[in-house]
C-alpha atoms as a PDB file:
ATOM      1  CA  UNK A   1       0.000   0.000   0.000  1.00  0.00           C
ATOM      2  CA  UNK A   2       1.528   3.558  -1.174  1.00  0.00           C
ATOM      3  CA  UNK A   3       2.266   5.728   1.481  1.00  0.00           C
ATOM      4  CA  UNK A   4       0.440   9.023   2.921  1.00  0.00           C
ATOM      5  CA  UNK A   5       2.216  12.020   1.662  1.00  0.00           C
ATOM      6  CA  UNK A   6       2.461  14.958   4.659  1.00  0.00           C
ATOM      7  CA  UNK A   7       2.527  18.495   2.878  1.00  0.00           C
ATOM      8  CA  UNK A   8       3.707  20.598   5.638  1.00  0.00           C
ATOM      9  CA  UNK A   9       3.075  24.839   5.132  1.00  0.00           C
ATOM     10  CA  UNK A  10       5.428  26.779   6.952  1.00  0.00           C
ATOM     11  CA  UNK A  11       6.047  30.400   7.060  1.00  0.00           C
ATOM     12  CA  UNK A  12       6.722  33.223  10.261  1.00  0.00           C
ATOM     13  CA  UNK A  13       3.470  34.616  11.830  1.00  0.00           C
ATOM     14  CA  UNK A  14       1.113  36.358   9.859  1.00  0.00           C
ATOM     15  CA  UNK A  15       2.855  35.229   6.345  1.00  0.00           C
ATOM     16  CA  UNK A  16      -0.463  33.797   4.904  1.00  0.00           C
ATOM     17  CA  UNK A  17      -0.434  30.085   6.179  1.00  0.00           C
ATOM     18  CA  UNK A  18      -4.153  29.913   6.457  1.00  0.00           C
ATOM     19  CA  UNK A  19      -5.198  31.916   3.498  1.00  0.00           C
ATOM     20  CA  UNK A  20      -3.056  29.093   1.414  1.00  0.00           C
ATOM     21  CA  UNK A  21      -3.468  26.432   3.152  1.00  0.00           C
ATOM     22  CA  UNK A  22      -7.511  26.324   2.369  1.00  0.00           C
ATOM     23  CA  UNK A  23      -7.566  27.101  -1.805  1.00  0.00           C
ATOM     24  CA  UNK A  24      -4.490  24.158  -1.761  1.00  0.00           C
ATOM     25  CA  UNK A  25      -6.784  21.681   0.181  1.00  0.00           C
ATOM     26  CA  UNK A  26      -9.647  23.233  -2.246  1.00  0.00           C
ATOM     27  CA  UNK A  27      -7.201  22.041  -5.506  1.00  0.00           C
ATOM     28  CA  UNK A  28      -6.662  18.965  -4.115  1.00  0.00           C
ATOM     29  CA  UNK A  29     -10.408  18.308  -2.943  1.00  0.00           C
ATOM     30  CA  UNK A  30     -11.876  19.550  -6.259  1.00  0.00           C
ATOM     31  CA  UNK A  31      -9.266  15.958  -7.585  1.00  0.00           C
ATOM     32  CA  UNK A  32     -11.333  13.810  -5.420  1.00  0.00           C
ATOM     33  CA  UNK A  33      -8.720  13.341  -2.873  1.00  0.00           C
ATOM     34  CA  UNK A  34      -9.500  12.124   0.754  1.00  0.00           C
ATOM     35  CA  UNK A  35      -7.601  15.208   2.641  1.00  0.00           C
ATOM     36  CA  UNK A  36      -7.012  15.537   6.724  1.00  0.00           C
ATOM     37  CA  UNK A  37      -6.089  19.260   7.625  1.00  0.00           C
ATOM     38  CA  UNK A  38      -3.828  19.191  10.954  1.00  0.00           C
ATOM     39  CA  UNK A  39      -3.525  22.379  12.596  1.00  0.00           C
ATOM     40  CA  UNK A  40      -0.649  22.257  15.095  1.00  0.00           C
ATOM     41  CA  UNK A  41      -0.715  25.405  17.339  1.00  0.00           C
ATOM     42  CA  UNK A  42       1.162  25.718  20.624  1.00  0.00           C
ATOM     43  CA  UNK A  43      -1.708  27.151  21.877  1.00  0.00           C
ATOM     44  CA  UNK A  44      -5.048  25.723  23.531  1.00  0.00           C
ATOM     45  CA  UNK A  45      -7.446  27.770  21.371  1.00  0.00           C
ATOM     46  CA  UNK A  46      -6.911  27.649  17.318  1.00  0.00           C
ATOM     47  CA  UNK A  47      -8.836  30.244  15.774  1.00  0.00           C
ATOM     48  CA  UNK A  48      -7.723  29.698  11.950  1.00  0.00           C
ATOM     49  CA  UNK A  49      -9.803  26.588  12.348  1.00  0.00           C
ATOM     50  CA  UNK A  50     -12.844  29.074  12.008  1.00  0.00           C
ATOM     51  CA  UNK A  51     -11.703  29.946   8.630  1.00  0.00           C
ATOM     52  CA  UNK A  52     -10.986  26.374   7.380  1.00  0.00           C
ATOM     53  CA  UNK A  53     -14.651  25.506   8.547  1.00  0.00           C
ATOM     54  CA  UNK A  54     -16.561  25.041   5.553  1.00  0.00           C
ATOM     55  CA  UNK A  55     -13.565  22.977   3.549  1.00  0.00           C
ATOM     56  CA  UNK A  56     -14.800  19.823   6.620  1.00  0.00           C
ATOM     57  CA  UNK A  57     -17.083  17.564   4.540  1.00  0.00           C
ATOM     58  CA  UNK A  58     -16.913  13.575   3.761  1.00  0.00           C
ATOM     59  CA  UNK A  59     -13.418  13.608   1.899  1.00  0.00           C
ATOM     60  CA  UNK A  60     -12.409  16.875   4.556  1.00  0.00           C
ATOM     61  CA  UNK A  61     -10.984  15.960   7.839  1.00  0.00           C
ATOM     62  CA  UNK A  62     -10.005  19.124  10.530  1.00  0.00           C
ATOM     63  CA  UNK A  63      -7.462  18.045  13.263  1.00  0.00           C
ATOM     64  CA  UNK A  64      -5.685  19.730  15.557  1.00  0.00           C
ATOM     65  CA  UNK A  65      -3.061  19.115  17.829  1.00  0.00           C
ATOM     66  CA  UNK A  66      -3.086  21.930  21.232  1.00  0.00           C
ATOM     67  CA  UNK A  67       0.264  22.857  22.710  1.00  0.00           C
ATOM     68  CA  UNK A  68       0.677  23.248  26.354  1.00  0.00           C
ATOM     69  CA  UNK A  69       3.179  21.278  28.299  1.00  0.00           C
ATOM     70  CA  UNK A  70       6.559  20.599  27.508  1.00  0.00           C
ATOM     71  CA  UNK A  71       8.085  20.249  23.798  1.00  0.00           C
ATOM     72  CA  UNK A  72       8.255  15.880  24.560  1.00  0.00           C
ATOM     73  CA  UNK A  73       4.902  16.340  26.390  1.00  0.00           C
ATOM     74  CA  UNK A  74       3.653  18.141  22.602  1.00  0.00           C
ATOM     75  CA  UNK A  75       5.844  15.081  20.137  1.00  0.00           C
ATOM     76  CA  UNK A  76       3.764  12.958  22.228  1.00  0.00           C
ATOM     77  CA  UNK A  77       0.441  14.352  21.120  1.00  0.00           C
ATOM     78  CA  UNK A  78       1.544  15.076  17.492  1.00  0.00           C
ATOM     79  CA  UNK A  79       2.747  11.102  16.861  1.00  0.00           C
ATOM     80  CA  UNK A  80      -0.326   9.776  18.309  1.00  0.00           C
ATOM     81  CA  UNK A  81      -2.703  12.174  16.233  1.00  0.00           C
ATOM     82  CA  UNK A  82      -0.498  10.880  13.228  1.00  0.00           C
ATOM     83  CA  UNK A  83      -1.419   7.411  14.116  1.00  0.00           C
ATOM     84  CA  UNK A  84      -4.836   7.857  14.215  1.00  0.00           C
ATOM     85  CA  UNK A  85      -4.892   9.525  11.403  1.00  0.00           C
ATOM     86  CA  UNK A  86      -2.690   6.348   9.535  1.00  0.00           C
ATOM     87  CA  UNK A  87      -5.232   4.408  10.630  1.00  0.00           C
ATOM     88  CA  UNK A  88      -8.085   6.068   8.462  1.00  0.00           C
ATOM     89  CA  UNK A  89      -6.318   6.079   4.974  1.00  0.00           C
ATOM     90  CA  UNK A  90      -6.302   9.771   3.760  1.00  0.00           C
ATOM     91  CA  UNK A  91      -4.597  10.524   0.175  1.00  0.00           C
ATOM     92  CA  UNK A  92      -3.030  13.322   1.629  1.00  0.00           C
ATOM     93  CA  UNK A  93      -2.298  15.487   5.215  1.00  0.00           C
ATOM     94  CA  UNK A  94      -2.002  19.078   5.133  1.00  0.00           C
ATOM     95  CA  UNK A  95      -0.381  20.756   8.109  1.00  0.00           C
ATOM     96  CA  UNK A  96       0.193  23.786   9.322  1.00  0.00           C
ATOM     97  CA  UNK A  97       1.914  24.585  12.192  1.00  0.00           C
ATOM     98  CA  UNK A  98       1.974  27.614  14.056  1.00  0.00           C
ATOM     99  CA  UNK A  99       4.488  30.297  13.570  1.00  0.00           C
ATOM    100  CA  UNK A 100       7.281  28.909  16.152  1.00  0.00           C
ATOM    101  CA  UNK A 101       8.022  25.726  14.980  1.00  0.00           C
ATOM    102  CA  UNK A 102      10.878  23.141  15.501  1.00  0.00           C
ATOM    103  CA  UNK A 103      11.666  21.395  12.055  1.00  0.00           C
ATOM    104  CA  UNK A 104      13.460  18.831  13.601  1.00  0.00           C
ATOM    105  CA  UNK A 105      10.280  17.808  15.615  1.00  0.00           C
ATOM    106  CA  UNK A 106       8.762  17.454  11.964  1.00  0.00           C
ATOM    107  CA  UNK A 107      11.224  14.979  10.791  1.00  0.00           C
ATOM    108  CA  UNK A 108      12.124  12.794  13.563  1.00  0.00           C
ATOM    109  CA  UNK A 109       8.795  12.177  14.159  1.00  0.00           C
ATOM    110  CA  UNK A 110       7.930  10.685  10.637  1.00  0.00           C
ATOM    111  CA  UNK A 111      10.783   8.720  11.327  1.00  0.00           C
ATOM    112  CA  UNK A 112       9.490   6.883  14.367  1.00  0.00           C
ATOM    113  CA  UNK A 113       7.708   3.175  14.088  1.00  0.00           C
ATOM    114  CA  UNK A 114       4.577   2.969  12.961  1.00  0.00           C
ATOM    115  CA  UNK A 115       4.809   6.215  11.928  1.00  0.00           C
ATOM    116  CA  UNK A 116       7.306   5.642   8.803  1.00  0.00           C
ATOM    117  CA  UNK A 117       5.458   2.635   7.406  1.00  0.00           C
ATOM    118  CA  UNK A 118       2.307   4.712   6.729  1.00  0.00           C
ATOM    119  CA  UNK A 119       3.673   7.997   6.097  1.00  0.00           C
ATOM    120  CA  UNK A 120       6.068  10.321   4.012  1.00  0.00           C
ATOM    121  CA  UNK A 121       7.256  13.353   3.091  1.00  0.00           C
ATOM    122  CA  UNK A 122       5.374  14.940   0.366  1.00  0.00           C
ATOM    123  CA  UNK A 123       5.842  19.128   0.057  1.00  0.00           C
ATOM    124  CA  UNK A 124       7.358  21.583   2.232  1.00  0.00           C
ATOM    125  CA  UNK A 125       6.140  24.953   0.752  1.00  0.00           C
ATOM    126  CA  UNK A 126       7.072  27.990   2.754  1.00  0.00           C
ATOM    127  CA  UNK A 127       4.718  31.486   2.599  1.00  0.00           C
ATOM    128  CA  UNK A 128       7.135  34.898   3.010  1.00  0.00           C
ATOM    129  CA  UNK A 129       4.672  37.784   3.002  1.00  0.00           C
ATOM    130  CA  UNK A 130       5.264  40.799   0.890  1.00  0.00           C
ATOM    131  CA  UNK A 131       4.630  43.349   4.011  1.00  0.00           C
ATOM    132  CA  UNK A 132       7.088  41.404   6.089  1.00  0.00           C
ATOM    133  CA  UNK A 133       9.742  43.823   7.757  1.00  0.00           C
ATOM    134  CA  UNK A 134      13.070  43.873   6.485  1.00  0.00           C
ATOM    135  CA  UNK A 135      14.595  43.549   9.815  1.00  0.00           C
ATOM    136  CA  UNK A 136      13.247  40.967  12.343  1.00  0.00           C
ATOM    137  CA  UNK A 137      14.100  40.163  16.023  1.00  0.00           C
ATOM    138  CA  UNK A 138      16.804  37.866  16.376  1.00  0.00           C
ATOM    139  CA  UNK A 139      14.379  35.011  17.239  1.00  0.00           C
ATOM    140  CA  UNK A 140      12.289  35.450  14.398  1.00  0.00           C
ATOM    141  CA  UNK A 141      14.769  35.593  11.495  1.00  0.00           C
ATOM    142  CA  UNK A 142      15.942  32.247  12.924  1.00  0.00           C
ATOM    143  CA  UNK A 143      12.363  30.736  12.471  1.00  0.00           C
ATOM    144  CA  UNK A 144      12.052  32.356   8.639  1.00  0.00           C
ATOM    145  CA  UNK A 145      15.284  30.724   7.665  1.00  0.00           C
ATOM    146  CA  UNK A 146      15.201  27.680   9.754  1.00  0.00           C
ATOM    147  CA  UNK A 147      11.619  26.801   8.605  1.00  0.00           C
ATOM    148  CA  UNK A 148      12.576  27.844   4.791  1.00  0.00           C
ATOM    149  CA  UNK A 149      15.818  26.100   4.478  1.00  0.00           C
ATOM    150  CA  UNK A 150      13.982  22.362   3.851  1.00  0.00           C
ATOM    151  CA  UNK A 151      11.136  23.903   1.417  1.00  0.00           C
ATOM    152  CA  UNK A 152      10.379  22.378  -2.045  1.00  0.00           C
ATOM    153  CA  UNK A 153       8.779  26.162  -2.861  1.00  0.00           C
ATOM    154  CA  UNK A 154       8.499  29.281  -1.916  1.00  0.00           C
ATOM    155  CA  UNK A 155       5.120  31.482  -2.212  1.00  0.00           C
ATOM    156  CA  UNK A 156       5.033  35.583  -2.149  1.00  0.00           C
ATOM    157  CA  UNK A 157       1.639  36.340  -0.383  1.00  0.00           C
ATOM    158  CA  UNK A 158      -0.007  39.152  -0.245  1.00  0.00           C
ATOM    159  CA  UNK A 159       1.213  40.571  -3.905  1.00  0.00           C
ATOM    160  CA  UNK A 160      -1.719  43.078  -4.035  1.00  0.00           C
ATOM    161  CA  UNK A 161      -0.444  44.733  -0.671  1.00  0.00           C
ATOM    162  CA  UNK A 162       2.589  46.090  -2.244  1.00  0.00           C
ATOM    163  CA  UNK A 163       2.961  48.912  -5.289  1.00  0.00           C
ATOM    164  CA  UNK A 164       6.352  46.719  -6.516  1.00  0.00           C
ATOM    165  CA  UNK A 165       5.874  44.230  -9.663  1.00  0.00           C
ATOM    166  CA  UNK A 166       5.796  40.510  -8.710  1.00  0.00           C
ATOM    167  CA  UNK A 167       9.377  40.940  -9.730  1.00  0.00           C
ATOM    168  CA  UNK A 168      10.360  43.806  -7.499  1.00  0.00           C
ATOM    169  CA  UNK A 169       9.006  41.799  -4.540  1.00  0.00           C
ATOM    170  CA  UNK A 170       9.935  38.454  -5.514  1.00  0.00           C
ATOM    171  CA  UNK A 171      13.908  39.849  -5.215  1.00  0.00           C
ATOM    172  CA  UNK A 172      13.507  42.013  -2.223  1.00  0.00           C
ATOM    173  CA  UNK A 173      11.897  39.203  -0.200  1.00  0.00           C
ATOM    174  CA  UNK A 174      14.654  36.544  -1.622  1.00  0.00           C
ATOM    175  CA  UNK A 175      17.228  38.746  -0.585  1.00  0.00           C
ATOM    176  CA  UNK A 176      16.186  39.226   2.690  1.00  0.00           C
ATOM    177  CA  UNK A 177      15.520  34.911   3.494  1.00  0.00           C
ATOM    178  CA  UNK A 178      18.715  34.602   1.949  1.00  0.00           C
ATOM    179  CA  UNK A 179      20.541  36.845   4.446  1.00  0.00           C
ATOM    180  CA  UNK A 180      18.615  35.128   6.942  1.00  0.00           C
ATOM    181  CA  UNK A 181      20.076  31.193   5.990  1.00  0.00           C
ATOM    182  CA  UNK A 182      23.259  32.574   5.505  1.00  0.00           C
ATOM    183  CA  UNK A 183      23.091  33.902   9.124  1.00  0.00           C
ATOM    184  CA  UNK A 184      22.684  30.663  10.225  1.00  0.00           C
ATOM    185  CA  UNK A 185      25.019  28.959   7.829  1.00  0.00           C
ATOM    186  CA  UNK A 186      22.584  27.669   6.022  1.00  0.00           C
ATOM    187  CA  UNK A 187      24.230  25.862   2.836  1.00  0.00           C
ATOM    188  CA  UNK A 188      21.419  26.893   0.650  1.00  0.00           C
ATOM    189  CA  UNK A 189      20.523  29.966  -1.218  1.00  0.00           C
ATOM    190  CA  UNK A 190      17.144  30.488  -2.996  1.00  0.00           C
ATOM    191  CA  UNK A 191      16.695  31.699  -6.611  1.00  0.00           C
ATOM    192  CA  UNK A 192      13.511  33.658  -8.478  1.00  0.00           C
ATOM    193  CA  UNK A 193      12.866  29.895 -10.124  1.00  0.00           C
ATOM    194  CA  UNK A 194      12.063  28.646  -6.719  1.00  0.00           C
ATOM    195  CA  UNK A 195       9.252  31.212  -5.922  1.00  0.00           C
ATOM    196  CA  UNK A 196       5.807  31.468  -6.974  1.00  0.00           C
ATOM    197  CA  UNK A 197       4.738  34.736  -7.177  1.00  0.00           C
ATOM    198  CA  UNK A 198       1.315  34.903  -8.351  1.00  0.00           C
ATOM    199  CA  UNK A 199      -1.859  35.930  -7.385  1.00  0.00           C
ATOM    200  CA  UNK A 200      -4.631  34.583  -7.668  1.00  0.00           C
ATOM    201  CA  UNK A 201      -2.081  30.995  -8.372  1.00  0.00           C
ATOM    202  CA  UNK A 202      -3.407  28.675 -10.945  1.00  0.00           C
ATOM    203  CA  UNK A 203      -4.324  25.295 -10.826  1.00  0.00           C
ATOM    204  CA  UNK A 204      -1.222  24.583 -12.499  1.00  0.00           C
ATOM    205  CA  UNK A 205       0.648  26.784  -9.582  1.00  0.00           C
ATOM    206  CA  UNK A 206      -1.262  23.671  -7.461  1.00  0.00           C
ATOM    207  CA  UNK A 207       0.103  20.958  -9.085  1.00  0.00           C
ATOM    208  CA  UNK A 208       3.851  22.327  -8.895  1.00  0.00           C
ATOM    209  CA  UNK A 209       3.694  22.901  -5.101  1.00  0.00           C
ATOM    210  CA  UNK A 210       1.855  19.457  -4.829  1.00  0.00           C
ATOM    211  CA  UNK A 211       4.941  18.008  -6.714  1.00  0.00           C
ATOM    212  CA  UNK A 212       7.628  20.631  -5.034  1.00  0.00           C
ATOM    213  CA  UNK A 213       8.799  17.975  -2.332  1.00  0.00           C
ATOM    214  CA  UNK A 214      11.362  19.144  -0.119  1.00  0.00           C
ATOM    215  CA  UNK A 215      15.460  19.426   0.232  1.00  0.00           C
ATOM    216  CA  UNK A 216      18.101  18.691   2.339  1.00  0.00           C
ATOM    217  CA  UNK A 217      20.182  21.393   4.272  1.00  0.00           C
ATOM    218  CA  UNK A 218      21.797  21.867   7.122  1.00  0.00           C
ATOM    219  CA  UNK A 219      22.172  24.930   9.487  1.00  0.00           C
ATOM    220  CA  UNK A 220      23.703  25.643  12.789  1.00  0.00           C
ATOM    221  CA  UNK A 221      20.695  25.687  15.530  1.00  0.00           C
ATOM    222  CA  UNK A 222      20.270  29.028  17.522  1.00  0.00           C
ATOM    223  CA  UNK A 223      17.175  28.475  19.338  1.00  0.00           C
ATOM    224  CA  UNK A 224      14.764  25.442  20.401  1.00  0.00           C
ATOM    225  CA  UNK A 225      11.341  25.226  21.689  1.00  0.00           C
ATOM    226  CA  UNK A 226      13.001  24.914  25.345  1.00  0.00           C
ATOM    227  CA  UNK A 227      14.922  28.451  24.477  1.00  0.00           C
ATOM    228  CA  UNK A 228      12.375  30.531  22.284  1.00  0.00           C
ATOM    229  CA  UNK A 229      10.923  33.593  24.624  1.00  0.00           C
ATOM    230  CA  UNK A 230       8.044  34.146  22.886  1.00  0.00           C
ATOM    231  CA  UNK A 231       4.721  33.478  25.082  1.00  0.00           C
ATOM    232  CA  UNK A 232       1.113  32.966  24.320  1.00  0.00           C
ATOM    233  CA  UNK A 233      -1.596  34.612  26.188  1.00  0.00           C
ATOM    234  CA  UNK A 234      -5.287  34.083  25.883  1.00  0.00           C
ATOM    235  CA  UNK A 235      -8.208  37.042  26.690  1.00  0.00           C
ATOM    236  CA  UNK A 236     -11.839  35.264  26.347  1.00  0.00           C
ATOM    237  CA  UNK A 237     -15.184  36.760  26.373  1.00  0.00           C
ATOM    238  CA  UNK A 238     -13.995  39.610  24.278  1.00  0.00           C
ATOM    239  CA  UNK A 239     -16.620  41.793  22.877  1.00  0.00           C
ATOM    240  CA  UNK A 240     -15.371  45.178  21.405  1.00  0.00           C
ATOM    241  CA  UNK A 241     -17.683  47.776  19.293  1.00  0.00           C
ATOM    242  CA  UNK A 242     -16.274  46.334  15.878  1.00  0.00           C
ATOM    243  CA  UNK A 243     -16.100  50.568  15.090  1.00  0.00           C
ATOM    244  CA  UNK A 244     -13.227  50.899  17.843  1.00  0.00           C
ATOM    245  CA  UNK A 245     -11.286  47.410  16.654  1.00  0.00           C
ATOM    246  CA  UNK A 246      -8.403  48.601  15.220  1.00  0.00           C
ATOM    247  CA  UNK A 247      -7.592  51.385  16.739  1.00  0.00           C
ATOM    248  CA  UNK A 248      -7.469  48.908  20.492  1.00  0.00           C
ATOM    249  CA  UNK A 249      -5.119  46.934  18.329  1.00  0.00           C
ATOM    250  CA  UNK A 250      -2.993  49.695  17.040  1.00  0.00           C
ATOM    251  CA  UNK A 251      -3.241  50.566  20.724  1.00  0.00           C
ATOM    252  CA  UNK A 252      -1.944  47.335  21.742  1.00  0.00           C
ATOM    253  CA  UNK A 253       0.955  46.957  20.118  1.00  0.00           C
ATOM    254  CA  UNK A 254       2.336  50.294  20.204  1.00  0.00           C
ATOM    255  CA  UNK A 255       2.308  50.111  23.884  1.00  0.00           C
ATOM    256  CA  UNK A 256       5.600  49.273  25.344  1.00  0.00           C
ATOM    257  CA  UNK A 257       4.262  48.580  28.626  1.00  0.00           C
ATOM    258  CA  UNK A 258       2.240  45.523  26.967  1.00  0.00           C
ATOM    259  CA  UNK A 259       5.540  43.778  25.941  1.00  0.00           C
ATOM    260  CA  UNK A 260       7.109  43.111  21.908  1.00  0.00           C
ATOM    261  CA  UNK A 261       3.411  41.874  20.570  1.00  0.00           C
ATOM    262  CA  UNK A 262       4.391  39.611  17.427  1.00  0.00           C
ATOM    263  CA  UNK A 263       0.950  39.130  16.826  1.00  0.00           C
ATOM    264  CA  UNK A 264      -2.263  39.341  17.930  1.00  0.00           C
ATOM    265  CA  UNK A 265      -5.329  36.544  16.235  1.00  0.00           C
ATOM    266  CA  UNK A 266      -8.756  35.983  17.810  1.00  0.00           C
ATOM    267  CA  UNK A 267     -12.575  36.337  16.444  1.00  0.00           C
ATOM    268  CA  UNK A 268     -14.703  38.363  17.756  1.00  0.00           C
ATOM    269  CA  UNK A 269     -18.244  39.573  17.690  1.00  0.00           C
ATOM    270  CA  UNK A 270     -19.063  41.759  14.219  1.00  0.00           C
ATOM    271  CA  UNK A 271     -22.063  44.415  14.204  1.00  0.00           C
ATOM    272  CA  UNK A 272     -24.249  42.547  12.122  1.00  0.00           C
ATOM    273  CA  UNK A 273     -24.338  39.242  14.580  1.00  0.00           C
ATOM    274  CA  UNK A 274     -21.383  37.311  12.689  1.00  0.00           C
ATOM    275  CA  UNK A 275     -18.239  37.606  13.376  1.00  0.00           C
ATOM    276  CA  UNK A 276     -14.360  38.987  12.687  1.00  0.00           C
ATOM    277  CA  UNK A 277     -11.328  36.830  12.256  1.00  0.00           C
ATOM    278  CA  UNK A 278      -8.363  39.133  13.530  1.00  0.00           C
ATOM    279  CA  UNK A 279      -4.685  38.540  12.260  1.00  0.00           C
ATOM    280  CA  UNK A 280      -2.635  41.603  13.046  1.00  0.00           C
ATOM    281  CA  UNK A 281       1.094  42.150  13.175  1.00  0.00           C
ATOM    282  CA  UNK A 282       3.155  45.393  13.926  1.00  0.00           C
ATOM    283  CA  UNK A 283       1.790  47.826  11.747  1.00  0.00           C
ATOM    284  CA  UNK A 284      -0.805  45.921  10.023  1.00  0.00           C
ATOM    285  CA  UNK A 285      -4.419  44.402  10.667  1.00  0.00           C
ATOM    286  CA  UNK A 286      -6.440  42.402   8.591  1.00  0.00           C
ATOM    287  CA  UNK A 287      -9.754  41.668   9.560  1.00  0.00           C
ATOM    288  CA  UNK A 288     -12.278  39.091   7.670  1.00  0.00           C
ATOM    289  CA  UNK A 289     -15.731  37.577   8.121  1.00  0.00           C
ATOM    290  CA  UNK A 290     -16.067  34.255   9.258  1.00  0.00           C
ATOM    291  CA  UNK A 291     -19.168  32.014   9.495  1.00  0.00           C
ATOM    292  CA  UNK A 292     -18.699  30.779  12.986  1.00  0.00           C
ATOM    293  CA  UNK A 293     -16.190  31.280  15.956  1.00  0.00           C
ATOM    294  CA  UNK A 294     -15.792  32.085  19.462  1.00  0.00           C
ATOM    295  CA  UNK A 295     -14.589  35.381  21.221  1.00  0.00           C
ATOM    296  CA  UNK A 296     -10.995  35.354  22.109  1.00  0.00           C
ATOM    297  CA  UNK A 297      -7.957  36.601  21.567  1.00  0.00           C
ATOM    298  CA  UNK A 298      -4.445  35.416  21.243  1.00  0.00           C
ATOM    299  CA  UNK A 299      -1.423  37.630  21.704  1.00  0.00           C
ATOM    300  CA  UNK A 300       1.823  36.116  21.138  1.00  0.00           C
ATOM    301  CA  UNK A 301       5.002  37.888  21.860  1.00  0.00           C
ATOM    302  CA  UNK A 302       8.039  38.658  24.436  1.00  0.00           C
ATOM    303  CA  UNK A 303       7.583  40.066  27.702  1.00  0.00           C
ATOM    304  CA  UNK A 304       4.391  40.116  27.510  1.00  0.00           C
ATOM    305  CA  UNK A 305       2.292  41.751  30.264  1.00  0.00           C
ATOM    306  CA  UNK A 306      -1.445  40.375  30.782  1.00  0.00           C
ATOM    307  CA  UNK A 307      -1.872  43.255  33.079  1.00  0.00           C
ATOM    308  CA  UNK A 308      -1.248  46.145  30.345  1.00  0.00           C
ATOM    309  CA  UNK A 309      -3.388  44.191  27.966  1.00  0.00           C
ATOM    310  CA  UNK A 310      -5.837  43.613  29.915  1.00  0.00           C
ATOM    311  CA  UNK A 311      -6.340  47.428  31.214  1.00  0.00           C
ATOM    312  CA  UNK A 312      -6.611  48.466  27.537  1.00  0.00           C
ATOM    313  CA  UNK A 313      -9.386  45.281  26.527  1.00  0.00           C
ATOM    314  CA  UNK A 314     -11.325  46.536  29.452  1.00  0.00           C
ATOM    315  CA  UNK A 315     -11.464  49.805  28.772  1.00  0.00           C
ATOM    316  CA  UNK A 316     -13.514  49.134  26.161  1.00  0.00           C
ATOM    317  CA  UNK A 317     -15.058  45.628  26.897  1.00  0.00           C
ATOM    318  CA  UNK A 318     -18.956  45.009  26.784  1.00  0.00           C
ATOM    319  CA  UNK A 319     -18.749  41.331  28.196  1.00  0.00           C
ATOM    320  CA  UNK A 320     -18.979  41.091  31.603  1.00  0.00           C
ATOM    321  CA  UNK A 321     -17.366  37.526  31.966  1.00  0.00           C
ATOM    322  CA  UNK A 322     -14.101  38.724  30.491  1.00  0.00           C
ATOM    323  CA  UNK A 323     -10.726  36.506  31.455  1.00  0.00           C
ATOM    324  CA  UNK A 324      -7.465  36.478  30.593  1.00  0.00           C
ATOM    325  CA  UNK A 325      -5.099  33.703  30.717  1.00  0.00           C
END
């Protein structure tokens, strides 16, 4: 019997994971392929599950894997979803792990008994956003290269955020992942051929990151799960006038006192009785419907103080059973 190929999408927070990650599983879903979608988050909540909602059907499987614990205490839970999963005979996994991510975790795992008679290796494709800053914290250019070094393809999203061509951007952003693997003596360098930058990609653009596969590299390791500072806090029952949004999270991050905010994600209650998926970094927020969800949100980041968030979220808060975590 042929193996399960794993496609893994990688990319730093905010580069587009999701937003990929669902017309890819639409391609391959629209071949008549049996797909499970594993979300692996370090976190207890996953709120990109609300947008991947309406791909679950009959050949559409959601999964996800919560973090918590210690990085053995999270391979535990990640083998034994795997195995499960092996056990139900899916053409194809999709994952997508969260922003901070330990490739090593990735491979060692498939390596494991039962784990490598049922699965392999299909596609890493890695997702460097156009509006990504040209100079990241120390911790986060490690996790762009690290977690683009092993990738069969790289994709340019958000093309219609920028004024360059495709072209323009395509070189800028290859410069800057290249500086990144070479700062970690990464012995590869990436080239304009290895980049799709498209938008909206083809079905043809599909089929090319469904055949990308992967490579080797090597690299010298700077940080680890164990090492990482960044920290994940959770606010629930969060119900802000959808008029004031953005300006609490421009608020939010420009506040020192509140810590180095990498991101903020949640959903939260809209105007019209639906509701908002957040995903803002430094400088940028993008909001978008979503069918169904839950109110919270997720603020990952270093230093960060629950106190400082919390006095601005209350300030404005129309839920009485607020709590942060």
């Amino acid at each position: 019997m042929a193996k399960t190929k794993i496609d893994l999408i990688t990319g730093i927070l905010g580069s587009g994971k999701t937003t990929f990650l669902r017309e890819y599983v639409r391609y391959l879903l629209e071949k008549g392929e049996r797909i499970a979608v594993l979300e692996n988050d370090f976190g207890a909540v996953n709120v990109d599950m609300a947008m991947l909602h309406d791909l679950k059907s009959e050949n559409c499987r959601l999964e996800m894997i919560t973090g918590g614990g210690d990085p053995d205490c999270h391979k535990r839970r990640f083998k034994t979803q795997l195995i499960s999963l092996g056990m139900q005979h899916f053409d194809r996994i999709v994952m997508e792990p969260s922003g901070i991510f330990d490739m090593d975790e990735f491979f060692d795992t498939l390596y494991e008994p039962p784990l490598d008679n049922w699965f392999e290796i299909g596609s890493i494709l890695t997702l460097l956003d156009t509006e990504m800053p040209e100079m990241l914290t120390a911790q986060q250019e490690y996790l762009l290269a690290s977690e683009a070094a092993y990738s069969g393809r790289l994709i340019l999203s958000k093309l219609s955020h920028t004024d360059e061509t495709p072209e323009q951007a395509s070189a800028r952003v290859l410069a800057h992942v290249n500086r990144a693997l070479t700062a970690i003596f990464c012995d590869r360098q990436f080239s304009s051929e290895e980049m799709l930058a498209r938008e909206p990609l083809t079905v043809q653009d599909f089929a090319e990151c469904e055949a990308a596969g992967y490579r080797g590299a090597s690299y010298v390791k700077q940080f680890n799960l164990e090492n990482i500072e960044s920290s994940v806090h959770y606010f629930m029952h969060v119900a802000v006038p959808e008029t004031e949004l953005e300006s609490v999270i421009a608020g939010l991050m420009q506040d020192a006192r509140c810590g180095q905010i990498l991101r903020i994600k949640g959903t939260l209650p809209a105007a019209n009785g639906g509701w908002l998926k957040i995903n803002a970094v430094p400088g940028k927020t993008e909001l978008s419907a979503v069918p169904t969800a839950q109110a919270v949100l997720i603020v990952i980041g270093n230093g960060i103080s629950r106190q400082e968030i919390d006095r601005h979220l209350l300030a404005v808060n129309t839920d009485p059973e607020y709590v942060s975590i």
